[in-house]
Protein backbone atom coordinates (compact mmCIF):
# COMPACT_ATOMS: atom_id res chain seq x y z
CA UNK A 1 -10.28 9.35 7.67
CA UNK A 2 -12.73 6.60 8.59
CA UNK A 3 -13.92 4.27 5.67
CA UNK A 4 -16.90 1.76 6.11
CA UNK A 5 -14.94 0.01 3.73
CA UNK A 6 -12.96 -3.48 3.23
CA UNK A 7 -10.05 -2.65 2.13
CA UNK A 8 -7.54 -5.73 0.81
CA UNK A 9 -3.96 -5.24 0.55
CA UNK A 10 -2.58 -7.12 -1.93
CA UNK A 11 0.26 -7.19 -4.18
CA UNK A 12 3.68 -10.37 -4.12
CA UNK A 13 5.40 -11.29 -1.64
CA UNK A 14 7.55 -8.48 -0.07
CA UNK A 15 5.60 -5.67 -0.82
CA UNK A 16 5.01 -4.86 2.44
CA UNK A 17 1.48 -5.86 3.08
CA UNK A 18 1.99 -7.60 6.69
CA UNK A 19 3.40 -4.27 7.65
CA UNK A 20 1.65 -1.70 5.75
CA UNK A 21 -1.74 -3.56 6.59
CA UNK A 22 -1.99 -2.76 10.18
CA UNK A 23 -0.49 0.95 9.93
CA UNK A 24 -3.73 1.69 7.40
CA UNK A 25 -5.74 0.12 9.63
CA UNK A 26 -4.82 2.71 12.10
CA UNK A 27 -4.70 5.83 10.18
CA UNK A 28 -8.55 4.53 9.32
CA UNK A 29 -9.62 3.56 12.50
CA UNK A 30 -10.47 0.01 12.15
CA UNK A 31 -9.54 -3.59 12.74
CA UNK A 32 -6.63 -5.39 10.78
CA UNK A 33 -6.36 -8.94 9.78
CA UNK A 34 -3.38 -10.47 8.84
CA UNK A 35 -4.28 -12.87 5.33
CA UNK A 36 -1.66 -15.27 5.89
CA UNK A 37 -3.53 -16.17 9.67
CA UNK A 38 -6.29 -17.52 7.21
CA UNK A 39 -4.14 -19.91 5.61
CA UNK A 40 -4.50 -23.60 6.65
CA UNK A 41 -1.43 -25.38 7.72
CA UNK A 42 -0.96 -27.34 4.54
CA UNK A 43 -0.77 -24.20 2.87
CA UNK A 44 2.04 -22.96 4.89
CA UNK A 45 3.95 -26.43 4.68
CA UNK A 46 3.82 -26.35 1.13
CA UNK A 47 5.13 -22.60 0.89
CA UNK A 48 7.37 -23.22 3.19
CA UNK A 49 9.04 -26.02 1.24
CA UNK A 50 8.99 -23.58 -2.10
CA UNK A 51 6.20 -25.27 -3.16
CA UNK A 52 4.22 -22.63 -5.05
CA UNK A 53 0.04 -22.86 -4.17
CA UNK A 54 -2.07 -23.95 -6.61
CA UNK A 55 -5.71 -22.65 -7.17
CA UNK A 56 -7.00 -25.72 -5.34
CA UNK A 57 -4.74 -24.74 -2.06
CA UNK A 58 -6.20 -21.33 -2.61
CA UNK A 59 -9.55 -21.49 -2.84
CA UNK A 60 -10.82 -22.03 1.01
CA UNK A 61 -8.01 -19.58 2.18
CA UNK A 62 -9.59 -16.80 0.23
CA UNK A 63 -13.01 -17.99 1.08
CA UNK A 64 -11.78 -17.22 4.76
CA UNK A 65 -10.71 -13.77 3.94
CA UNK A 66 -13.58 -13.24 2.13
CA UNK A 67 -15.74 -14.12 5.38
CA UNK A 68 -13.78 -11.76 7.17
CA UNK A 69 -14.43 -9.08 5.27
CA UNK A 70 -18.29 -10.04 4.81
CA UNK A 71 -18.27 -9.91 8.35
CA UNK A 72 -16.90 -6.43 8.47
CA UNK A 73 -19.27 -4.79 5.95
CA UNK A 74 -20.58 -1.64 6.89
CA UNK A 75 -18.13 -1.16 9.57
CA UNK A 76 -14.65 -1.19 7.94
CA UNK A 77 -11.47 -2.82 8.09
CA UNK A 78 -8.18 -3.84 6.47
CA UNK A 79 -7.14 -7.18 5.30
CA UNK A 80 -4.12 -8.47 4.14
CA UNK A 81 -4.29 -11.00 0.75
CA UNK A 82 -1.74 -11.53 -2.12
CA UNK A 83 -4.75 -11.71 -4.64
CA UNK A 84 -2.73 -12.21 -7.65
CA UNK A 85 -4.93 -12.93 -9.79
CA UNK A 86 -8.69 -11.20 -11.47
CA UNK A 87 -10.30 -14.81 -10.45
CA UNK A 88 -9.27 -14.72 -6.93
CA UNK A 89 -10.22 -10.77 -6.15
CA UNK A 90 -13.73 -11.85 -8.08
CA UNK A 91 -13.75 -14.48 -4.95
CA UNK A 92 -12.84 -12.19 -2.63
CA UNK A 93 -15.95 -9.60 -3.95
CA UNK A 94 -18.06 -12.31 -4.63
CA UNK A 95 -18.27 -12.62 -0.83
CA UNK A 96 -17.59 -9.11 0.44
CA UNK A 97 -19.21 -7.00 -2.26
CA UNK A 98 -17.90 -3.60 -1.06
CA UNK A 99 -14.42 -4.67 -0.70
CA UNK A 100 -12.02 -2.14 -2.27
CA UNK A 101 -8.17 -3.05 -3.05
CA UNK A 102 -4.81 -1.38 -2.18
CA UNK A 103 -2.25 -3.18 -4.98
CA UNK A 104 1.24 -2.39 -3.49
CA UNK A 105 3.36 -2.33 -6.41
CA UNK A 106 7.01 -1.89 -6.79
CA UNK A 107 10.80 -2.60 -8.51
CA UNK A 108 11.54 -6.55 -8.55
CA UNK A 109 14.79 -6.16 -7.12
CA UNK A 110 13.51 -3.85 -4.12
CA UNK A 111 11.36 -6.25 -3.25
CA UNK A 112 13.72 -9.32 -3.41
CA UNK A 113 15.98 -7.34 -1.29
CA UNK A 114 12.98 -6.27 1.42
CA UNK A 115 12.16 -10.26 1.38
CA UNK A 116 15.82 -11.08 2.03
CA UNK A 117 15.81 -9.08 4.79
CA UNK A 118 12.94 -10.53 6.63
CA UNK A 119 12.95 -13.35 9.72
CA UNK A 120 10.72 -15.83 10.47
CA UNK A 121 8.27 -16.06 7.00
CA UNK A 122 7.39 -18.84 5.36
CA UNK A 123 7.78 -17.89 2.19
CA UNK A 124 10.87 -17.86 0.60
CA UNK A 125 12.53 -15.71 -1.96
CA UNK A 126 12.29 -18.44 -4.75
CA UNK A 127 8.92 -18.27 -5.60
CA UNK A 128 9.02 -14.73 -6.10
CA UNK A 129 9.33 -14.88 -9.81
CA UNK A 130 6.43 -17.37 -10.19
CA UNK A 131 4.38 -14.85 -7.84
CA UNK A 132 5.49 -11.87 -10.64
CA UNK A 133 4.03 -14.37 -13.34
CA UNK A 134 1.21 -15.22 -11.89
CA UNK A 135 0.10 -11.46 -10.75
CA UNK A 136 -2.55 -9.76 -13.04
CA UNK A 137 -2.78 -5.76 -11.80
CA UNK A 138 -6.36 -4.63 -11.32
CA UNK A 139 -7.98 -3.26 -14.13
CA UNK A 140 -10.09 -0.56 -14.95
CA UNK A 141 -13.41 -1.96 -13.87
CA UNK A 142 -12.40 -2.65 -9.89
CA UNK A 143 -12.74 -0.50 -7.50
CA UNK A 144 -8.90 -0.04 -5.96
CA UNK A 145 -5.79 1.89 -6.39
CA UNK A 146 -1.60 0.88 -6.68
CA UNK A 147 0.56 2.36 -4.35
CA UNK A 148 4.42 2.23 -5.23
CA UNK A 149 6.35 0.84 -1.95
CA UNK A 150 9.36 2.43 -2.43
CA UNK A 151 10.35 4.55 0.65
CA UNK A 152 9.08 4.48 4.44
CA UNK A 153 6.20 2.54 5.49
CA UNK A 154 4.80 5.71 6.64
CA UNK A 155 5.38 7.34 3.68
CA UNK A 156 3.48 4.33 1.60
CA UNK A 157 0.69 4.36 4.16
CA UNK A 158 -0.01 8.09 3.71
CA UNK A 159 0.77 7.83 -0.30
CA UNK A 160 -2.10 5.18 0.18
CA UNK A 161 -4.35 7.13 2.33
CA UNK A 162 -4.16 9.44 0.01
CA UNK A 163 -5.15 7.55 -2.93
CA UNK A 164 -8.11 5.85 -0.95
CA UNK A 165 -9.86 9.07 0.06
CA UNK A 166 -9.99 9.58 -4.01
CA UNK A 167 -11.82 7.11 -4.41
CA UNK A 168 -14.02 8.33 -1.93
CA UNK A 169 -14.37 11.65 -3.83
């Protein structure tokens, strides 16, 4: 399956989007960018810290991401972006029209426990209950699809393979 597509992966923290990301990206046959790369450094500092973003940090980070993906229009490609909330996926479209969404969802506590587990990320489990309050789930009128995370990443990257080529249909 090749898509001419944007897709965004999306969904809180420790859903698996770093690592789901690039395997779609493969089974599709197109570039991946990692969202968090977009973020400026202040960003990072203040996540890092357990400082939560507000829609002010936001803003030029998904402006980035939505560049990306402008840039990719027409020829495909998979990018990685929490986009919690209706307003920032709007942002996101508003610059790469065609952009279609992958929502990893999944159990609270499996993801707390897949974020324990990980080295090296800036973002700590505390603010994992203010990303849960702040996520709105796509609704009926975008163009996208949820994909539960439970099980391998293999298994979630076909499971969302799957649910992309319906779109397509």
């Amino acid at each position: 399956m090749s898509t001419p597509h944007v897709v965004v992966v999306m969904g809180v923290a420790g859903t698996g989007k770093t690592t789901i990301g690039p395997l779609l990206a493969a089974e599709l046959g197109v570039p991946y960018a990692e969202g968090d790369d977009f973020h400026p450094a202040a960003n990072i500092a203040k996540m890092s810290a357990g400082i939560p973003l507000d829609d002010s940090d936001r803003w030029p980070w998904l402006d980035a991401i939505g560049q990306w993906a402008h840039s990719r229009n027409g020829l495909g490609g998979v990018v990685s972006s929490s986009a919690l909330k209706r307003v920032y996926r709007d942002r996101l479209r508003a610059e790469a029209p065609g952009a279609v969404f992958l929502h990893l969802t999944g159990d609270r506590a499996l993801i707390e426990e897949r974020m324990a587990d990980r080295k090296g990320h800036f973002m700590p489990t505390a603010l994992l209950d203010s990303q849960f309050a702040t996520l709105q789930p796509l609704q009926e009128d975008e163009v996208g699809v949820s994909v539960d995370v439970s099980g391998t990443p293999e298994e979630i990257t076909q499971r969302a393979v799957a649910a992309l080529r319906r779109l397509e249909d």
